[in-house]
PDB file of N, CA and C in Angstrom:
ATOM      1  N   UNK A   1       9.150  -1.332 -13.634  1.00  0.00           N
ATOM      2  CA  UNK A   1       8.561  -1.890 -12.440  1.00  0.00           C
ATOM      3  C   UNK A   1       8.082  -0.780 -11.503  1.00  0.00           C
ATOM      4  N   UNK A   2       8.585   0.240 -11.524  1.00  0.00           N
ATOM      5  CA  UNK A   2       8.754   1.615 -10.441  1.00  0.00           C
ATOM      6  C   UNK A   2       7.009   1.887 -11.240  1.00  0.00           C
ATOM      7  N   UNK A   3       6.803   2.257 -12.179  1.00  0.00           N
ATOM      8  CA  UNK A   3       5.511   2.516 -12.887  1.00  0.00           C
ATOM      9  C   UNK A   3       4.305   1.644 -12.553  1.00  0.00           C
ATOM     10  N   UNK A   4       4.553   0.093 -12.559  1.00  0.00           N
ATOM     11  CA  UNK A   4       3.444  -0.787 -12.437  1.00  0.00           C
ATOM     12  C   UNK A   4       2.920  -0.748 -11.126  1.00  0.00           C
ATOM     13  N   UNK A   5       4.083  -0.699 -10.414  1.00  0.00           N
ATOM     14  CA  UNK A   5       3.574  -0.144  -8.313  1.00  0.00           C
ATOM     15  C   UNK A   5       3.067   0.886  -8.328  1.00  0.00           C
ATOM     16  N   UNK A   6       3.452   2.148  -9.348  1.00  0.00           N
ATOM     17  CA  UNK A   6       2.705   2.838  -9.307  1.00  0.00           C
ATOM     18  C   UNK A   6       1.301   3.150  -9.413  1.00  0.00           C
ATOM     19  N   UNK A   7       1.115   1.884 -10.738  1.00  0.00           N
ATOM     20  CA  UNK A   7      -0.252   2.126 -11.312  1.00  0.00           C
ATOM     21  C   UNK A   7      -0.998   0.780  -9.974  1.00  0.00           C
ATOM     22  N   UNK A   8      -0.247   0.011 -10.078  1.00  0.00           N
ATOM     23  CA  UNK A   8      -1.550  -0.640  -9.271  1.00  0.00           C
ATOM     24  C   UNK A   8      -1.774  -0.099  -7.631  1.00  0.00           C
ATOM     25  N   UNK A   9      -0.954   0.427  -7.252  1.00  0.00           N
ATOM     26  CA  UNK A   9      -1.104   1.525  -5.904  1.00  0.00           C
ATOM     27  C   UNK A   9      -2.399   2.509  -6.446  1.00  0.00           C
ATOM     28  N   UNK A  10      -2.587   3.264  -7.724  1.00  0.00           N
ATOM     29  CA  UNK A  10      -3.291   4.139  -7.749  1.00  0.00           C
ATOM     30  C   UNK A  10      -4.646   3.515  -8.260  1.00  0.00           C
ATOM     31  N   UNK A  11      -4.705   2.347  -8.483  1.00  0.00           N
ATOM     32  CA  UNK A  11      -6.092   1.007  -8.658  1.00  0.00           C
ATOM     33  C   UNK A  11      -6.295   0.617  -7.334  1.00  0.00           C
ATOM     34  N   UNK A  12      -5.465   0.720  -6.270  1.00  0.00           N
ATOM     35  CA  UNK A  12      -6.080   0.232  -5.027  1.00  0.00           C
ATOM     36  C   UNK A  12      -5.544  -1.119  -4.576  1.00  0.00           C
ATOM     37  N   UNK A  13      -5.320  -2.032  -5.646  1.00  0.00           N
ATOM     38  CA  UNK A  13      -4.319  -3.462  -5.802  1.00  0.00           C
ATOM     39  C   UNK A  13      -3.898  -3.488  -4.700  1.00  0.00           C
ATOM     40  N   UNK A  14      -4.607  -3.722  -3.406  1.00  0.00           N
ATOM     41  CA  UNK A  14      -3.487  -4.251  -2.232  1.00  0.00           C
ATOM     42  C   UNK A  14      -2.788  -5.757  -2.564  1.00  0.00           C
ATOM     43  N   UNK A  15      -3.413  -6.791  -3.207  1.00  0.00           N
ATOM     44  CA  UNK A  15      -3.016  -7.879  -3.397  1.00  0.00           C
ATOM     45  C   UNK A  15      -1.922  -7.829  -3.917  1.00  0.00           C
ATOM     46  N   UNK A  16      -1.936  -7.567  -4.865  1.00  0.00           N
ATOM     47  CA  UNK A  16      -1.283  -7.259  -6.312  1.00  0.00           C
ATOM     48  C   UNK A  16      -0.117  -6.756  -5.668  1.00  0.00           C
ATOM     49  N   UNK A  17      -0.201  -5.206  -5.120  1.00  0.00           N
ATOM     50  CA  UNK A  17       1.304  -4.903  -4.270  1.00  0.00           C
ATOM     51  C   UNK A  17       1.808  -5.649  -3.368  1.00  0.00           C
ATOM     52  N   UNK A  18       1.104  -6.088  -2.373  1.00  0.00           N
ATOM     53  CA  UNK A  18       1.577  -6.874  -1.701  1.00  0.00           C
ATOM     54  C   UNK A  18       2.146  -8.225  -2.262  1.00  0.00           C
ATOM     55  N   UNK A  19       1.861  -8.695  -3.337  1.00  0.00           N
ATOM     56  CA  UNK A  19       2.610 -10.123  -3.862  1.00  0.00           C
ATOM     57  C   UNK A  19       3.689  -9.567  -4.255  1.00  0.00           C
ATOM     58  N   UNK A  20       3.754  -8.296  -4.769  1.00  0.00           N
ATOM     59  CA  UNK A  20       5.252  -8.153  -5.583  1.00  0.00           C
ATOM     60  C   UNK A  20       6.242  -7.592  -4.349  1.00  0.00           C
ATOM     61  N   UNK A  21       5.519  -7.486  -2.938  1.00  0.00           N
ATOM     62  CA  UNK A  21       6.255  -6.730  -1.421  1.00  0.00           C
ATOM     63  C   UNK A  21       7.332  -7.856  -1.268  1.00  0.00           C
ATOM     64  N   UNK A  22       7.704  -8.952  -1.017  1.00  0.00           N
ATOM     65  CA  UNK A  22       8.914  -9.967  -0.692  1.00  0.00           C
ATOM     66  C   UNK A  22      10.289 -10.111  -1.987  1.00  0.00           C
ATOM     67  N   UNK A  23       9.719  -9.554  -2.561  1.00  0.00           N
ATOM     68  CA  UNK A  23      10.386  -9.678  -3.943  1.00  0.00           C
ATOM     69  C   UNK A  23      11.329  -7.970  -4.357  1.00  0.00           C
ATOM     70  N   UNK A  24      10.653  -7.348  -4.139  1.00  0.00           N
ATOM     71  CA  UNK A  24      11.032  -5.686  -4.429  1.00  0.00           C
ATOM     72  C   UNK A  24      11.201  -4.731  -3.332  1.00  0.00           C
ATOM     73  N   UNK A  25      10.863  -5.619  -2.001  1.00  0.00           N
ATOM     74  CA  UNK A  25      11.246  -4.666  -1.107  1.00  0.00           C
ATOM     75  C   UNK A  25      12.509  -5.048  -0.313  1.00  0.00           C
ATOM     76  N   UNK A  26      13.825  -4.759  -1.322  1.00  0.00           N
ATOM     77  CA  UNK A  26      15.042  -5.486  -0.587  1.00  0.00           C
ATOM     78  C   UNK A  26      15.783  -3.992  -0.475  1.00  0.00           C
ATOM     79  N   UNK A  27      16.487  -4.031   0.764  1.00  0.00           N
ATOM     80  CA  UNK A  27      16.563  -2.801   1.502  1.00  0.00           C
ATOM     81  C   UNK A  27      17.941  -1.821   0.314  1.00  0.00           C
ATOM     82  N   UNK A  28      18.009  -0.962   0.363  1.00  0.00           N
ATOM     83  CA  UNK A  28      19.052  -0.077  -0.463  1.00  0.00           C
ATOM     84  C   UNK A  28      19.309  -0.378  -2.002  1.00  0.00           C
ATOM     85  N   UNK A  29      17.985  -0.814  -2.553  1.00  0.00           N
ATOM     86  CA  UNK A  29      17.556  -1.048  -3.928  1.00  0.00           C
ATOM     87  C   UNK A  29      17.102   0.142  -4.187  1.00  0.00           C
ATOM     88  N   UNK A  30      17.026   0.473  -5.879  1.00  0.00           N
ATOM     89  CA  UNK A  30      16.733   1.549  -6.185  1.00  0.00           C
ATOM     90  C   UNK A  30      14.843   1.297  -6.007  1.00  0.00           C
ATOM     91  N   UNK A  31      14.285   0.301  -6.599  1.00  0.00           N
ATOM     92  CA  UNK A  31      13.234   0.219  -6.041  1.00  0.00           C
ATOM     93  C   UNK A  31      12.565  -0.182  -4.912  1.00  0.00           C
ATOM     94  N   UNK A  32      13.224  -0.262  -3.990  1.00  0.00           N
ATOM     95  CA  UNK A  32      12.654  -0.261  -2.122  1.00  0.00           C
ATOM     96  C   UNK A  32      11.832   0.549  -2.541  1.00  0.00           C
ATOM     97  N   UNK A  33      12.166   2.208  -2.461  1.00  0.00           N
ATOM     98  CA  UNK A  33      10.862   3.170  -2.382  1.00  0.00           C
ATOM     99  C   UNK A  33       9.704   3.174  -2.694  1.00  0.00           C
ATOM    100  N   UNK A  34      10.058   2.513  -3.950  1.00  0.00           N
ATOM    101  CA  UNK A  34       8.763   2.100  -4.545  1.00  0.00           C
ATOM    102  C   UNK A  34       7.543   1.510  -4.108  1.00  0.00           C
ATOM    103  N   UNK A  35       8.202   0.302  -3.889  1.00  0.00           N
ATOM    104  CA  UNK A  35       7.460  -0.371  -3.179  1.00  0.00           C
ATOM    105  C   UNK A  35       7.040  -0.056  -1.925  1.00  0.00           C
ATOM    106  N   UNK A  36       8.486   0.905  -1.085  1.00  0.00           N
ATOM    107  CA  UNK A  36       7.318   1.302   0.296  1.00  0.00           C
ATOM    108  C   UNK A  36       5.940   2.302   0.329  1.00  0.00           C
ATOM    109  N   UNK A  37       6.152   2.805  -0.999  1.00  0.00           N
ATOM    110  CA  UNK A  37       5.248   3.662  -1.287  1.00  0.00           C
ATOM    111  C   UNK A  37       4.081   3.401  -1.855  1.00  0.00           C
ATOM    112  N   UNK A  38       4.126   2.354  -2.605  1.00  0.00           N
ATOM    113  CA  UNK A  38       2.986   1.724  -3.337  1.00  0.00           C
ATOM    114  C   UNK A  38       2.038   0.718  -2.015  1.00  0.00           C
ATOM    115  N   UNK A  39       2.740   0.332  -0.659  1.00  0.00           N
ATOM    116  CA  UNK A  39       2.460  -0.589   0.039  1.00  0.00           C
ATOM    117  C   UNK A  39       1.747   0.848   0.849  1.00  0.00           C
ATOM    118  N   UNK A  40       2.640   1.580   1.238  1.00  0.00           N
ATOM    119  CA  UNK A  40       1.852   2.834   2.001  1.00  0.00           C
ATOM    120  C   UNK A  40       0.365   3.496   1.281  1.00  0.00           C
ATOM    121  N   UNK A  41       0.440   3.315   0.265  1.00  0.00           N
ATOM    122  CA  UNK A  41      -0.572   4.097  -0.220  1.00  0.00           C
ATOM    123  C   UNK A  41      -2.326   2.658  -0.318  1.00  0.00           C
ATOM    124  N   UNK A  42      -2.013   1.455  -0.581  1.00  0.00           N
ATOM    125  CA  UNK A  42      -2.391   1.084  -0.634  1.00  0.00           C
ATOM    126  C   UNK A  42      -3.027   0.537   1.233  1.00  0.00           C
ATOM    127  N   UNK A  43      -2.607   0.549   1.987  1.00  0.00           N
ATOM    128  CA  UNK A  43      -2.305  -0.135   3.244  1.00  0.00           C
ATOM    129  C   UNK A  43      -2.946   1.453   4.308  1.00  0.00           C
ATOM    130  N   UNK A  44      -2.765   2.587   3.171  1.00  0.00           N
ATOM    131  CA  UNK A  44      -3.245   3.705   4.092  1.00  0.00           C
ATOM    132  C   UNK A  44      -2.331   3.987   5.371  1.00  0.00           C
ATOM    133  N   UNK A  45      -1.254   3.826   4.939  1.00  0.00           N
ATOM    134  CA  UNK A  45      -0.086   3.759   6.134  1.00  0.00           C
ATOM    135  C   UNK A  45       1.100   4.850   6.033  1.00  0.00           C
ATOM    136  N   UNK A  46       1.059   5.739   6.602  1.00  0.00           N
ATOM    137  CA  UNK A  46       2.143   7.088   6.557  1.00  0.00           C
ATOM    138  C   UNK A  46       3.398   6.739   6.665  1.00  0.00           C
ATOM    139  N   UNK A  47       3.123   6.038   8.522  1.00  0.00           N
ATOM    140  CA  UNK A  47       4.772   5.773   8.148  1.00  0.00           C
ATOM    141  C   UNK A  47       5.564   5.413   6.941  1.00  0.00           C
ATOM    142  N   UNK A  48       4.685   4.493   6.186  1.00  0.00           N
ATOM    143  CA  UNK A  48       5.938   3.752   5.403  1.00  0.00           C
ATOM    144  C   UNK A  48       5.867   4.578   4.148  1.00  0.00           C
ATOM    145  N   UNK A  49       5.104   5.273   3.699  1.00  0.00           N
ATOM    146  CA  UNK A  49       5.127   6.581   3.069  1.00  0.00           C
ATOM    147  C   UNK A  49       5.866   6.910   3.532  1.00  0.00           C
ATOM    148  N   UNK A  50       6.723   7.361   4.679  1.00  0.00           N
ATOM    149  CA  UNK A  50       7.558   8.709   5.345  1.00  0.00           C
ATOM    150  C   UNK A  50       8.635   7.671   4.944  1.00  0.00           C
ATOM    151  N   UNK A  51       8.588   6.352   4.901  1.00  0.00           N
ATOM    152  CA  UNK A  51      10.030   5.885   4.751  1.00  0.00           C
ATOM    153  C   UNK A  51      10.319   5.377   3.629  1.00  0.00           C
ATOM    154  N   UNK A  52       9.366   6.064   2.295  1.00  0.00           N
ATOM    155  CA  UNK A  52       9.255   6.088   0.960  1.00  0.00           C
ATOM    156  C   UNK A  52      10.103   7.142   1.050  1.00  0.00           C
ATOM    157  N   UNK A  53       9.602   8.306   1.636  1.00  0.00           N
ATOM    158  CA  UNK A  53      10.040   9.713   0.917  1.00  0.00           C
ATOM    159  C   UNK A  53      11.654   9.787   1.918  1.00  0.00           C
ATOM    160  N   UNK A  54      11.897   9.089   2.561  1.00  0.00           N
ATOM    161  CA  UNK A  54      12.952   9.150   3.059  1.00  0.00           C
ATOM    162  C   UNK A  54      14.468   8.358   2.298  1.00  0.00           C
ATOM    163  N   UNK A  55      13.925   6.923   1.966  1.00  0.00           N
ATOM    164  CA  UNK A  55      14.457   6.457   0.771  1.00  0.00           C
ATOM    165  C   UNK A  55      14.613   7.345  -0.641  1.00  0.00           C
ATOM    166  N   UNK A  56      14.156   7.923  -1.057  1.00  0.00           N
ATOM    167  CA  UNK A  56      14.297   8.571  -1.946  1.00  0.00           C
ATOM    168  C   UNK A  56      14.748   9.424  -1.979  1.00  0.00           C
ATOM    169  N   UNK A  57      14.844  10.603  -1.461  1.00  0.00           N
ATOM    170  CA  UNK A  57      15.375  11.779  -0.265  1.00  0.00           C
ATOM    171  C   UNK A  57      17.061  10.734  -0.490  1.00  0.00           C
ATOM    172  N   UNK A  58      17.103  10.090   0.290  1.00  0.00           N
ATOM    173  CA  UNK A  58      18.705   9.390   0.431  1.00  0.00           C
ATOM    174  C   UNK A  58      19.453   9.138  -1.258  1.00  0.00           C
ATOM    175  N   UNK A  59      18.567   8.957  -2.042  1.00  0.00           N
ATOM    176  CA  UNK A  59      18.910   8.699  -3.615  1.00  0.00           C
ATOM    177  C   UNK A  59      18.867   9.652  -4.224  1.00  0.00           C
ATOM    178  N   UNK A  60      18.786  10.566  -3.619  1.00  0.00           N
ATOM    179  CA  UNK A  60      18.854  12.326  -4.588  1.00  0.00           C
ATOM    180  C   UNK A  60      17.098  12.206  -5.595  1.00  0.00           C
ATOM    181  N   UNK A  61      16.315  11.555  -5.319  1.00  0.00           N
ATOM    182  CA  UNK A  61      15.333  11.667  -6.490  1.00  0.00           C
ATOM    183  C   UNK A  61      14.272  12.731  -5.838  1.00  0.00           C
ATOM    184  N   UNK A  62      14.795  13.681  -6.121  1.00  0.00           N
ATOM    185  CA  UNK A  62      13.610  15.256  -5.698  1.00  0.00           C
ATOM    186  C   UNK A  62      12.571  15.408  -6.329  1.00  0.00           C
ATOM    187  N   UNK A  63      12.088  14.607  -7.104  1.00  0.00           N
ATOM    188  CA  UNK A  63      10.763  14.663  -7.823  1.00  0.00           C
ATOM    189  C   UNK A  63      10.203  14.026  -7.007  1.00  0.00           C
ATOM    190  N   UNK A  64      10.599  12.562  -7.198  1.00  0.00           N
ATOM    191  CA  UNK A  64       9.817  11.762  -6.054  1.00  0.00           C
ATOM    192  C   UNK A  64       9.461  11.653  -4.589  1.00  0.00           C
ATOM    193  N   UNK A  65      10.388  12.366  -3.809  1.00  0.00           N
ATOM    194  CA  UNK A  65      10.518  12.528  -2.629  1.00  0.00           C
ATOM    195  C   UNK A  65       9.614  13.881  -1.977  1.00  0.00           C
ATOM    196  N   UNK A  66       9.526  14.646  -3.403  1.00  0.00           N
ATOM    197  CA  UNK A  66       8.384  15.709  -3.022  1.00  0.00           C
ATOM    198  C   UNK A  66       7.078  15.179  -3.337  1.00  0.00           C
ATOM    199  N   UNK A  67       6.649  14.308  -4.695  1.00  0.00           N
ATOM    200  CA  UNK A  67       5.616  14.010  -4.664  1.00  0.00           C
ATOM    201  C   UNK A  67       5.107  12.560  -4.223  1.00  0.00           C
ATOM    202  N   UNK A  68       5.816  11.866  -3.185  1.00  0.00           N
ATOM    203  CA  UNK A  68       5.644  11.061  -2.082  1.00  0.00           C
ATOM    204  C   UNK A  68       5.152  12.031  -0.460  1.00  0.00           C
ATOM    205  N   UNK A  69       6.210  12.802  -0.481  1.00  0.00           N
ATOM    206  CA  UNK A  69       5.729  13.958   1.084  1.00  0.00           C
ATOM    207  C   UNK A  69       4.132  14.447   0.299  1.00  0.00           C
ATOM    208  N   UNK A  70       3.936  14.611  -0.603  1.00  0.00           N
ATOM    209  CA  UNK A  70       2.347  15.207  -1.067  1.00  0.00           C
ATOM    210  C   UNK A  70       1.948  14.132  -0.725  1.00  0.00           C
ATOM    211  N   UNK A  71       1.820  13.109   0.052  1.00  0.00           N
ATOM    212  CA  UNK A  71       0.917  11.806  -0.212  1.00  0.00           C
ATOM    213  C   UNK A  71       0.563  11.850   1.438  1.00  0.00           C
ATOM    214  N   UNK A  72       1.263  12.519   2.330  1.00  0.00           N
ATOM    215  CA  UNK A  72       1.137  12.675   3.311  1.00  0.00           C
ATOM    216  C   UNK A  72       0.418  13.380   4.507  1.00  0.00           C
TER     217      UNK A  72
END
């Protein structure tokens, strides 16, 4: 699921992310980030990028949390 937000974030899919946003964005899930990130990128919205890379950052995932801050 972490992959498909990915890919349709990088297609532009605001719909698409946003239908799967009520469903995957439940707070201290491993995929919250995901989704705040796929919604940030699509939505053109930093903050919630910053509270992608901050979620992730909190989960130890240093890959992601650096290449989420690159999105910034």
């Amino acid at each position: 699921m972490a992959t498909h937000l990915d890919g349709l974030a990088a297609l532009g899919e605001r719909g698409r992310v946003e239908a799967e946003e009520s469903r995957l964005l439940q707070p201290n899930t491993y995929l919250e980030p995901f989704a705040l990130r796929a919604l940030g990128v699509v939505r053109e919205d930093a903050g919630l990028i910053d509270r992608a890379a901050n979620r992730f950052e909190a989960f130890g995932l240093v890959w992601h949390t650096a290449r989420t801050r690159a999105l910034l």
